[in-house]
Structures are given as structure tokens and as C-alpha cells.
Protein backbone atom coordinates (compact mmCIF):
# COMPACT_ATOMS: atom_id res chain seq x y z
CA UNK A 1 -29.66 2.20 16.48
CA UNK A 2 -27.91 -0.46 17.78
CA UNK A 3 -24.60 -1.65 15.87
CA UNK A 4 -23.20 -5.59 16.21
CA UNK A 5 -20.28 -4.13 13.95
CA UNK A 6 -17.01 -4.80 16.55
CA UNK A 7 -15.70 -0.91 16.82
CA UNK A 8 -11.76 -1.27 15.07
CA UNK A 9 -12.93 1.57 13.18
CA UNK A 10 -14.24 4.63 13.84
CA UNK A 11 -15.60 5.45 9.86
CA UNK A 12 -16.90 8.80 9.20
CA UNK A 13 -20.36 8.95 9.19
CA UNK A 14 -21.79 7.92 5.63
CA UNK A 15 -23.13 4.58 4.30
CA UNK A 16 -21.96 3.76 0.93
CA UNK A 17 -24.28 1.96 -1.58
CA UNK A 18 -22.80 2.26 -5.04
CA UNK A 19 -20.29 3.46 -6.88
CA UNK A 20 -18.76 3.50 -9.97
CA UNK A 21 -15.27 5.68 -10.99
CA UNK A 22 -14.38 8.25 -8.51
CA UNK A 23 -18.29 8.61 -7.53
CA UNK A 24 -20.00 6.05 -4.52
CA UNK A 25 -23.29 6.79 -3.79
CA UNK A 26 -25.15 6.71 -0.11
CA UNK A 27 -28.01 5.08 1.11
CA UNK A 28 -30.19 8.21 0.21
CA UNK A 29 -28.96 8.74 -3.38
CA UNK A 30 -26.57 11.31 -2.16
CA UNK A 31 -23.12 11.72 -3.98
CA UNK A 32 -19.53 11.92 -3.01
CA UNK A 33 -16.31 12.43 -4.87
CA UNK A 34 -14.15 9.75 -3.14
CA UNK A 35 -10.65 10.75 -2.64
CA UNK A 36 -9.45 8.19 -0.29
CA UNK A 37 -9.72 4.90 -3.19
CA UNK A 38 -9.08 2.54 -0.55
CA UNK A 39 -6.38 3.46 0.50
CA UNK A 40 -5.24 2.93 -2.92
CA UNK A 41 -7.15 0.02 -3.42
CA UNK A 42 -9.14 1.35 -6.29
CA UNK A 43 -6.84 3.00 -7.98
CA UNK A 44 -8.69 2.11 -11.32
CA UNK A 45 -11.78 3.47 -9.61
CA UNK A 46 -14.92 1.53 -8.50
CA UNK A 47 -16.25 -1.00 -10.98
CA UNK A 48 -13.75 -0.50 -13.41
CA UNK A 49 -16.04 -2.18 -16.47
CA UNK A 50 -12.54 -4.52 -17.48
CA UNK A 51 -11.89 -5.41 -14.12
CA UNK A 52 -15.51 -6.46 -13.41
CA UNK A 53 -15.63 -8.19 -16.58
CA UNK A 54 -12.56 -10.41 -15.46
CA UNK A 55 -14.52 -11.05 -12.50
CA UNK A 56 -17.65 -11.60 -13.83
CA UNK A 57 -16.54 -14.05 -16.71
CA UNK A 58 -13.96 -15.80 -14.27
CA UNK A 59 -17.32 -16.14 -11.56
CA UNK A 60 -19.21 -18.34 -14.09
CA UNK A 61 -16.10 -20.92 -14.36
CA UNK A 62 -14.84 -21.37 -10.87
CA UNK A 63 -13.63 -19.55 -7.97
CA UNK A 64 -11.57 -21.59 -5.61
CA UNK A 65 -9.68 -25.13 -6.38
CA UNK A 66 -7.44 -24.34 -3.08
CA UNK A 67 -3.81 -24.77 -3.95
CA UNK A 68 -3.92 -28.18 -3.12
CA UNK A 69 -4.61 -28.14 -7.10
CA UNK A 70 -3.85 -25.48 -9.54
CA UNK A 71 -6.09 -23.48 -11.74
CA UNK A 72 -5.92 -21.93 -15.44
CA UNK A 73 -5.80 -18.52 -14.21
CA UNK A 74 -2.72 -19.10 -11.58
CA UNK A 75 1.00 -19.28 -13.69
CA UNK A 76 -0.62 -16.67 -16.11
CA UNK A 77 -1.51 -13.91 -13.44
CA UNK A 78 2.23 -15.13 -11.66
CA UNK A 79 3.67 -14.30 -15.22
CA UNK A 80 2.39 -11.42 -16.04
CA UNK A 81 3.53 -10.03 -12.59
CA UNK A 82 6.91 -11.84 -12.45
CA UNK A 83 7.62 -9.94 -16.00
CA UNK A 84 5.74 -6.55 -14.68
CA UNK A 85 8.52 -6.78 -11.55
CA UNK A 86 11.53 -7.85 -13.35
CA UNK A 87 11.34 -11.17 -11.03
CA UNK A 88 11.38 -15.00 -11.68
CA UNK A 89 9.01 -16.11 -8.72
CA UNK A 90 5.14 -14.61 -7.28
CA UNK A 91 3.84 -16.10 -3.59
CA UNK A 92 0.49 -15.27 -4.11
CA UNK A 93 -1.33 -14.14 -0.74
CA UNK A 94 -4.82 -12.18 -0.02
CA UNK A 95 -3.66 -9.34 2.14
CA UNK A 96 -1.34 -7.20 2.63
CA UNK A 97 -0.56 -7.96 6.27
CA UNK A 98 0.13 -11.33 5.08
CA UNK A 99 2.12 -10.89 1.99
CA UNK A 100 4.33 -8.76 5.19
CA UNK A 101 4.34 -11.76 7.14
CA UNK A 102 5.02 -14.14 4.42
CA UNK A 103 8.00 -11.73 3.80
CA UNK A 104 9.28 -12.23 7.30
CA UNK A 105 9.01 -15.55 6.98
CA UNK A 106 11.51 -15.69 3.55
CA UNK A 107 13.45 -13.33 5.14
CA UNK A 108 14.41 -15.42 8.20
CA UNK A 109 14.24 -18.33 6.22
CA UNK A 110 17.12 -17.51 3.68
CA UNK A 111 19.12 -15.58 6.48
CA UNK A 112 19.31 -18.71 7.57
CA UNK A 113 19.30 -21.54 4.70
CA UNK A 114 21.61 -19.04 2.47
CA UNK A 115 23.43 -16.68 4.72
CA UNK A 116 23.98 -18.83 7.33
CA UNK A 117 23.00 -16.51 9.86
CA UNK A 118 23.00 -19.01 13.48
CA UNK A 119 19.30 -20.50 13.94
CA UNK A 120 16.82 -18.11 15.99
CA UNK A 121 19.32 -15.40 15.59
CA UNK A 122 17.89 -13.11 12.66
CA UNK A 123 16.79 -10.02 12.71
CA UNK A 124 15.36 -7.27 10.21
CA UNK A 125 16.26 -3.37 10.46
CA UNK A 126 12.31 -1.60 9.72
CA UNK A 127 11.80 2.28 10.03
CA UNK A 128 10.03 4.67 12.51
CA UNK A 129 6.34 5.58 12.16
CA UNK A 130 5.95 2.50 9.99
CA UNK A 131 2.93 0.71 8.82
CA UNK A 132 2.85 -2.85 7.73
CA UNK A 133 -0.38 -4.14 8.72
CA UNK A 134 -1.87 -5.08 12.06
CA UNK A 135 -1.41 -8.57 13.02
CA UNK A 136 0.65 -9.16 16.20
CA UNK A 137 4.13 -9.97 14.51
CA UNK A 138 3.74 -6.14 12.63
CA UNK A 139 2.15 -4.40 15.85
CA UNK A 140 5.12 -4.93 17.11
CA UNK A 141 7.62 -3.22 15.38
CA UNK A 142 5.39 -0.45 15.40
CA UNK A 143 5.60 2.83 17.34
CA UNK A 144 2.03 3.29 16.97
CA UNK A 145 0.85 2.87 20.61
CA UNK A 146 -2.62 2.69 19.65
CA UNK A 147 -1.59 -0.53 17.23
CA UNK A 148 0.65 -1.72 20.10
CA UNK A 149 -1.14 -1.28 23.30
CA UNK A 150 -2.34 -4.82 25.12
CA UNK A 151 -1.73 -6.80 22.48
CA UNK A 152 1.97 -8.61 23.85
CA UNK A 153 4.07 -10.06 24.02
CA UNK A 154 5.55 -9.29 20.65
CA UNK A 155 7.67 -11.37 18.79
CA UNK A 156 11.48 -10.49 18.82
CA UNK A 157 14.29 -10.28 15.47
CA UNK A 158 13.56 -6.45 14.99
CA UNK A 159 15.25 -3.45 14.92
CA UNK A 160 14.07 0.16 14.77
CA UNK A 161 15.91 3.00 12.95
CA UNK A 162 14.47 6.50 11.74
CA UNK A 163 13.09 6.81 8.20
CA UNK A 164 15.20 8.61 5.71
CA UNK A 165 18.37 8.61 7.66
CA UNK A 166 20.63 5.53 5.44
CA UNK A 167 23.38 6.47 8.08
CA UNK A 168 21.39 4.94 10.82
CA UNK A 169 20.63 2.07 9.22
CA UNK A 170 23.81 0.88 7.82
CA UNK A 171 25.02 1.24 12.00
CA UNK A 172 22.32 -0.86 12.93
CA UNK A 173 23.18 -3.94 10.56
CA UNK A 174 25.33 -6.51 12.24
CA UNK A 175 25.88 -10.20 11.19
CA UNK A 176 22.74 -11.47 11.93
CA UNK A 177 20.75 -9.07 9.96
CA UNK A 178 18.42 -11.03 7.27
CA UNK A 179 17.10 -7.69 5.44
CA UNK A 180 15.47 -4.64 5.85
CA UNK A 181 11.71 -3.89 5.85
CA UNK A 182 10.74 -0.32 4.23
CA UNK A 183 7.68 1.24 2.88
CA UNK A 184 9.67 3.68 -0.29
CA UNK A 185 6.72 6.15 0.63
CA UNK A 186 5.28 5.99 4.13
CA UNK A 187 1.11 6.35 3.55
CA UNK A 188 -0.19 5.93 6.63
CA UNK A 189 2.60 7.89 8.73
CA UNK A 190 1.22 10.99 6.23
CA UNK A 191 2.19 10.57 2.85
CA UNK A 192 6.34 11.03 4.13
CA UNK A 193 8.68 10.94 1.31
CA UNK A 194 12.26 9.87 2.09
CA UNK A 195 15.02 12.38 1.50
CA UNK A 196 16.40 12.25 -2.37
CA UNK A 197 18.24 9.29 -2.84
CA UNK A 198 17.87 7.46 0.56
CA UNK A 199 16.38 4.43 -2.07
CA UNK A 200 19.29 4.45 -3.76
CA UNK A 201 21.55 4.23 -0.38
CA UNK A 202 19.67 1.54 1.18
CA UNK A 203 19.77 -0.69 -1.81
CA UNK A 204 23.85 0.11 -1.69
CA UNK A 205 23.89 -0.85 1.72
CA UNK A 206 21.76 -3.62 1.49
CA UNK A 207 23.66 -5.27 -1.80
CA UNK A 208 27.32 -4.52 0.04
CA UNK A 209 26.34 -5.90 3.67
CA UNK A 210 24.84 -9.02 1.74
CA UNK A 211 21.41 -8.22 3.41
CA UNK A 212 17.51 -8.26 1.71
CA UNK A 213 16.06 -5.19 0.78
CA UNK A 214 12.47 -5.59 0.90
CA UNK A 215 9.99 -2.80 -0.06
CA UNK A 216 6.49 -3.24 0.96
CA UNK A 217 4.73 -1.22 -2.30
CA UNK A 218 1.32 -2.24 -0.99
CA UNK A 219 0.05 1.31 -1.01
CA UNK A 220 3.04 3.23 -2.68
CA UNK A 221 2.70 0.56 -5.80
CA UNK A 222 0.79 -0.09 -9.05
CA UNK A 223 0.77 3.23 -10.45
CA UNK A 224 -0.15 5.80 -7.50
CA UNK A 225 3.24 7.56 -7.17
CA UNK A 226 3.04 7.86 -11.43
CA UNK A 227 5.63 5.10 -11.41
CA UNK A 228 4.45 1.40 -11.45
CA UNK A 229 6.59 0.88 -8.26
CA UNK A 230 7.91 3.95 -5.62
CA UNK A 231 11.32 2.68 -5.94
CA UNK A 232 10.98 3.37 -9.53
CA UNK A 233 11.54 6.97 -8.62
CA UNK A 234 15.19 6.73 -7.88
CA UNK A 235 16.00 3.44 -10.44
CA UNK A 236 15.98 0.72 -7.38
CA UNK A 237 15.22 -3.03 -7.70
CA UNK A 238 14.32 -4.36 -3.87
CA UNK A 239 15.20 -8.31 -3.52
CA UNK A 240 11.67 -8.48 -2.72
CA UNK A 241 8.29 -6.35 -3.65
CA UNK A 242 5.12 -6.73 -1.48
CA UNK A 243 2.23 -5.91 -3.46
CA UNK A 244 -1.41 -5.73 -2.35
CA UNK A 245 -4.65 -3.12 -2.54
CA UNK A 246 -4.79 -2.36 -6.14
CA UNK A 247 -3.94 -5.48 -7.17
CA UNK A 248 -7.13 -7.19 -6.30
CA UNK A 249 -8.29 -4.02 -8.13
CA UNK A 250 -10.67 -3.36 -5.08
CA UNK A 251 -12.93 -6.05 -5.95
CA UNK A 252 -11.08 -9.54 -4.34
CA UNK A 253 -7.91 -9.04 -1.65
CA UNK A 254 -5.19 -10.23 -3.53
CA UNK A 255 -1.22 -9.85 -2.78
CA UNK A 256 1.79 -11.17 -3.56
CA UNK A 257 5.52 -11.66 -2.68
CA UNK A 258 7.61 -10.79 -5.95
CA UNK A 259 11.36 -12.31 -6.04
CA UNK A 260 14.10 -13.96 -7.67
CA UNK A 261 14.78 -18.12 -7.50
CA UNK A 262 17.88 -17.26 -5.37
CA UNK A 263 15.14 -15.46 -2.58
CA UNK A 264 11.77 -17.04 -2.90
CA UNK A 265 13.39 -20.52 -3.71
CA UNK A 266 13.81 -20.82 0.04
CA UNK A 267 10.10 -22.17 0.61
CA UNK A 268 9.43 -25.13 0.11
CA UNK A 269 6.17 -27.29 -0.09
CA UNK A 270 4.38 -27.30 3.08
CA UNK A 271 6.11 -24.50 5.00
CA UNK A 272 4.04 -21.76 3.92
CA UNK A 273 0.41 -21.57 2.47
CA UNK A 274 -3.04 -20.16 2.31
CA UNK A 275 -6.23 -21.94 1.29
CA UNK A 276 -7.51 -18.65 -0.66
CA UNK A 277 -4.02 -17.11 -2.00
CA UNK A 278 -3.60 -17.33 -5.29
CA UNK A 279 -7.43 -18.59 -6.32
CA UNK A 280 -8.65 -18.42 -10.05
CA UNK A 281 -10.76 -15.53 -9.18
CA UNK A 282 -8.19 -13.68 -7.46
CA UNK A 283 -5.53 -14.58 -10.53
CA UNK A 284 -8.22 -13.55 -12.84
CA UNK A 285 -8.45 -10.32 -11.49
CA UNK A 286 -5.18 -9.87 -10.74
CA UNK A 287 -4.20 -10.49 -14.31
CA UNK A 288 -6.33 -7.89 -15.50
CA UNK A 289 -4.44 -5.46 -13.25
CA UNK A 290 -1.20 -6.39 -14.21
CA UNK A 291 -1.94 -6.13 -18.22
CA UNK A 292 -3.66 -2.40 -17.40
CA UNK A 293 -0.48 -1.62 -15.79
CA UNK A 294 2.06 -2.82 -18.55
CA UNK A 295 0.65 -0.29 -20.94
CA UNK A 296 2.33 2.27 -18.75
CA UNK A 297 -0.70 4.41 -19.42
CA UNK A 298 -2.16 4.64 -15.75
CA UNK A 299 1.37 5.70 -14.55
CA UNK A 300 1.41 8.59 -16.93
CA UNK A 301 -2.05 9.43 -15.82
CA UNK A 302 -0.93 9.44 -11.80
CA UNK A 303 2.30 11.58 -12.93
CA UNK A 304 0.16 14.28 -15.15
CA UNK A 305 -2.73 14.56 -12.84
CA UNK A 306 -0.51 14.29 -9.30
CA UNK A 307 1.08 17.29 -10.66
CA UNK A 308 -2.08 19.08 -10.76
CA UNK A 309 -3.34 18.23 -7.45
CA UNK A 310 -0.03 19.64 -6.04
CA UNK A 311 -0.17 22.85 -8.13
CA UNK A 312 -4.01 23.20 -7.15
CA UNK A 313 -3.04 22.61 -3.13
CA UNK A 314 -0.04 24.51 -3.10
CA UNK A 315 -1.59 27.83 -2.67
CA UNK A 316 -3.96 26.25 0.34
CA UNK A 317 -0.20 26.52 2.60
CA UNK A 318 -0.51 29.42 4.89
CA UNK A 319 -4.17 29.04 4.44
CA UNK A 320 -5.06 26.54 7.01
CA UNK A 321 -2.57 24.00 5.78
CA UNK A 322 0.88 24.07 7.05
CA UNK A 323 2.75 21.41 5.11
CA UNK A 324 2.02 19.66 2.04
CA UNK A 325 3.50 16.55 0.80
CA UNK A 326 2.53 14.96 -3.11
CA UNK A 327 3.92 11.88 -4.67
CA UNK A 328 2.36 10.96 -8.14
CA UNK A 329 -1.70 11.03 -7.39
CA UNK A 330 -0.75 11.27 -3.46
CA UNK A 331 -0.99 14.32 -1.14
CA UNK A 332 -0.69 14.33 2.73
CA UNK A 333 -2.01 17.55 4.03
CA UNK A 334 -1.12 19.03 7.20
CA UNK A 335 -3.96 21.10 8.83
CA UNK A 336 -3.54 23.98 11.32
CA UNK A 337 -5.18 22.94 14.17
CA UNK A 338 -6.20 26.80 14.52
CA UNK A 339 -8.77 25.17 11.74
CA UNK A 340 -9.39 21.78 13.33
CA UNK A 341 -8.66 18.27 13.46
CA UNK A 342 -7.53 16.10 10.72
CA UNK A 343 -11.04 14.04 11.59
CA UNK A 344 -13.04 17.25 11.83
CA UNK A 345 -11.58 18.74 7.98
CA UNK A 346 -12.81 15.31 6.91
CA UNK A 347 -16.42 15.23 8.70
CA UNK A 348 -16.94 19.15 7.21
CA UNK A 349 -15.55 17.93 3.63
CA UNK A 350 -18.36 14.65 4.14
CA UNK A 351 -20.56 17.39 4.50
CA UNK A 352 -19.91 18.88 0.84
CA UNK A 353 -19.34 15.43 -0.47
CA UNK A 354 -16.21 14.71 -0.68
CA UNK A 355 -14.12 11.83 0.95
CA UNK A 356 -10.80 11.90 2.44
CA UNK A 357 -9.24 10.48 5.47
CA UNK A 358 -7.37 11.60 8.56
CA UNK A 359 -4.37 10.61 10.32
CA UNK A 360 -2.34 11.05 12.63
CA UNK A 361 -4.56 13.98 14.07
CA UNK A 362 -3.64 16.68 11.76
CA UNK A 363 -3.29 14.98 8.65
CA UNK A 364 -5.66 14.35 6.11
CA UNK A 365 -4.51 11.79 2.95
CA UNK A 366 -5.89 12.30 -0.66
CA UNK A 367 -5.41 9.36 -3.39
CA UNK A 368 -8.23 9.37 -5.29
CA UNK A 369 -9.00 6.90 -8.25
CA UNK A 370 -6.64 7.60 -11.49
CA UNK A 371 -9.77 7.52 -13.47
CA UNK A 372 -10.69 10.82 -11.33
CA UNK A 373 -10.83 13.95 -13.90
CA UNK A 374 -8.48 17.26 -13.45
CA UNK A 375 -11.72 19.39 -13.18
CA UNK A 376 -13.00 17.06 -10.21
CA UNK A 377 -9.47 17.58 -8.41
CA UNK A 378 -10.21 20.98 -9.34
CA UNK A 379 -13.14 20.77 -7.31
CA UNK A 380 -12.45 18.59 -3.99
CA UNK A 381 -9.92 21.44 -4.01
CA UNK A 382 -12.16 24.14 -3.92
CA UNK A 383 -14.38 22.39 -1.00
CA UNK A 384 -11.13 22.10 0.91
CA UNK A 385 -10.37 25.54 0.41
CA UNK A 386 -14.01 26.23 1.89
CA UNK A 387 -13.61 24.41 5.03
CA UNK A 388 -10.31 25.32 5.85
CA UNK A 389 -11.70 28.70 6.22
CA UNK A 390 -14.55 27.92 9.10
């Protein structure tokens, strides 16, 4: 059968009808434990009856008023957020790529309006094997060559340094430098997880060399790693939080830049915008994720439940797994290639219905739903264990 879907992805081969929880449903009725959530998208699982009610009630009033007017739903949803991130200001946005971009954008803007930093001189430090998104300004500061390749010229302002290493990045901040761009918890490099306490250097650095720290807790944030935020981890407060997947609670995009007056106050009215950021359905929802989220309940659920993925998975090392890597409800799972592919552990897993996703070529990422059940993470488990053994 012919497709007229453009190929920038190459999905594994199942076509999803329903779902609701940790469950989706095929085309034939077939079921499938989904372990992936969107890339943390749905971390409050598919359909999540409040967050479909916020929808659903906020569908029957109105959806879009642009934000050449404002809506009900908008300072509420910014409020709730603002007091969620200990922050006085929300740029609401629809993506994640473009709550990154919008961050660029303050960045430069206060290096130079604050700072003083010489105009078209800024730049911003960001890590190895990073992922930010995939619009040109983020391809390239990527090392991905498969993100990078014929899509120059790239803009310039950006410096590279290894993950992890705080040493390398304090040498590679100079005058000009606006702020540095991390991900706390690097998802799609593999699930990597800084060394203890590079957080807590970088924010040092950042607060002594009078430079932004920006974390980009689109994946890492809202609950996955069993804190609401990554940096929670290690006690750190970024200048600026990007926010994004779960937010929109896998039913609308919505994201957001999250700062104080003395960052975000640098835009002004006119220089940065979106027709669809911040609309009365997206606030709606959004809202509804934010007040989940203040109850500190979902946290507690990633924490309790991460910990028994890790303990379940554990024993699979040596066993057609050579490195494991868990964060909260968040595993990166390196396969032997004596056993296959990252790509080919996920088409045999499809097979037994269950849902994961490679990377990388060897690695295979699990971040399932919070709402998932211990005895189902029992059970993905067990049809892991199965596969790694053909």
C-alpha cells in the first residue's frame, strides 16, 4: 500500500486506534502495554478521565482567541505554573522545539539588554549528544549527523562542551557568554545521567560568571524522574525551565518558558509570539496538569515505581543487556548486539505487545505512563527477558 505520509520517521510497525492508561489498542483489537508514553508526553497515561474532562468542558466554550486578546483560562494556567516553578513569569508556546528557541531568543536578548554583552556577539555553552528539538537553529548545535546533515548553514553563538564534565564548561565561558543550554537528564542521547552533583556545579558556575542557566525539562520534567523537575534531584533552581510533552498532558502541544521578571522581562510586545501559544484550550489543559502535579502525588508514584523497574531490570545485565541506566520512571537499556539491534529488541517486544523505543542503535528507552501498575512493569519485564534470549 501506498503511503503519502513524508518518511521523518521510521515507526515500528503497528497502527494505534485507542487507548486509554498504559493500554492503546491496534487497528485489529490487538493490545499493547505502551512503555514509550510519548516520550513522556503521557505521563498521566492516555485519556486521563480529568485531563479529558478539562478538554472536553473547555471545547464547548472556546478554543482559540489568538493572543491578540486574552482568554479566562490564560493568567490562571500561567499561575498555577509560575507558583509550581518558584517563578514570577510563563511564555506560553506549543512545542518544545519552540519553547528552545524562544529560550535562545531571551537568552541573547538579556545578554545583551542586561549584561551588556556587544550586539551580535553572544553565545551559549550546550552539551554533547544533546537533544533540543529539530528545527535548524537546534540541528545545529547538535552532533547528531543524521539531525545535521544538508540542512546548513547553521546559525552561529554556540559552543560545544561534553556532558557531565562542569570543568569544561566553566573553560569555555568567556565574556560574551549569555547562558548555558542543558537537558539535567539527557533522554534521547539514552537516558544519561550526569555525574553526582554536576547540577549543583553548573548552577555555581553559572550564578558566579553572571551567566543563565537554562534547563530544558521537556522530557526530564513533570514528574518522570519522581521529582517534579530533574534539577530537583540535587536542590537546583535554573534561571529558566523549558517545559513541554506532559504538559499538554498528551492531548494539545503545549510549552512554556518559566522565569523571573529580571529574565523574561526582556521581551517585549511584538518581539516574540505565536498565534496558538498559550490558547484557552491549551491553558485549560495545562492547568489541569499543573494542579495534578502540586499534589506531589504523581512524583511519589514515579519515585516508588522507578525503583521497581530498576530492581526488576537489574538482573537482565549480563543477560543481553550491558548497561542500565534508571531515573525516577526512566530506564535506558543497553543491548548486546550479540542479541540485536536496539530497533530489532523493539520490533520482537511489538511482537509480544509491548512498546518501547530505540536509539542510538543499541539502546532501547522505557517511560511508561505513571498510571502503569508494578505487576505490568513486572510483566514488560518478563517479555524483555524473553527476547533478549533469541
Amino acid at each position: 500500500m501506498t503511503s503519502h505520509i513524508a518518511r521523518n520517521y521510521a515507526p515500528l510497525p503497528v497502527e494505534i486506534a485507542t487507548g486509554a492508561g498504559a493500554w492503546v489498542n491496534d487497528v485489529d483489537g490487538r493490545r499493547y502495554l505502551d512503555m514509550l508514553a510519548g516520550y513522556s508526553a503521557l505521563n498521566f497515561g492516555h485519556c486521563n478521565p480529568t485531563l479529558v474532562k478539562a478538554a472536553t468542558d473547555q471545547l464547548a466554550r472556546v478554543t482559540l482567541t489568538s493572543r491578540a486578546f486574552s482568554s479566562d483560562q490564560l493568567e490562571p494556567f500561567a499561575a498555577a505554573l509560575a507558583k509550581l516553578c518558584g517563578k514570577d513569569l510563563v511564555l506560553p508556546m506549543n512545542t518544545g522545539a519552540e519553547a528552545v528557541e524562544t529560550a535562545i531568543k531571551v537568552a541573547r536578548a538579556w545578554g545583551y539588554r542586561v549584561k551588556g554583552i556587544p550586539d551580535g556577539q553572544a553565545n551559549i555553552i550546550v552539551a554533547e549528544n544533546n537533544f533540543h528539538g529539530r528545527t535548524t537553529t537546534i540541528v545545529g548545535f547538535s552532533n547528531d549527523e543524521d539531525a545535521r546533515a544538508d540542512f546548513g548553514p547553521f546559525a552561529p553563538g554556540f559552543t560545544t562542551v561534553p556532558f557531565g564534565d562542569a570543568e569544561a564548561l566553566a573553560a569555555a565561558i568567556d565574556e560574551n557568554t549569555a547562558a548555558v543550554l542543558i537537558e539535567p537528564i539527557q533522554g534521547e542521547a539514552g537516558i544519561i545521567v550526569p555525574p553526582d552533583g554536576y547540577l549543583t556545579a553548573v548552577r555555581e558556575i553559572t550564578r558566579e560568571r553572571r551567566v543563565l542557566m537554562i534547563a530544558d525539562e521537556i522530557q526530564s520534567g513533570l514528574g518522570r524522574t519522581g521529582e517534579t523537575f530533574a534539577c530537583d534531584r540535587e536542590g537546583v533552581v535554573p534561571d529558566m525551565y523549558l517545559l513541554g510533552k506532559a504538559l499538554g498532558g498528551g492531548i494539545v502541544p503545549v510549552s512554556a518558558v518559566v522565569a523571573d521578571e529580571d529574565v523574561l522581562g526582556v521581551i517585549e510586545p511584538g518581539q516574540h509570539g505565536s498565534t496558538f501559544g498559550g490558547n484557552p484550550l491549551a491553558a485549560a489543559v495545562g492547568h489541569a496538569v499543573v494542579d495534578m502535579l502540586a499534589t506531589g502525588e504523581w512524583q511519589e508514584r514515579a519515585r516508588s515505581l522507578g525503583e521497581h523497574l530498576a530492581n526488576r531490570l537489574e538482573p537482565l545485565i549480563g543477560h543481553g543487556v550491558t548497561e542500565l541506566r534508571c531515573v525516577g520512571l526512566w530506564a535506558g537499556i543497553d543491548v548486546d548486539p550479540a542479541v540485536g539491534t536496539g530497533r530489532e529488541i523493539g520490533e520482537r517486544l511489538l511482537a509480544r505487545g509491548v512498546l518501547v523505543k530505540d536509539t542510538h542503535g543499541q539502546t532501547i528507552r522505557m517511560a511508561p505512563p505513571l498510571t502503569i501498575r508494578a505487576t505490568e512493569l513486572d510483566w514488560a519485564v518478563e517479555q524483555l527477558a524473553l527476547v533478549l534470549r533469541k
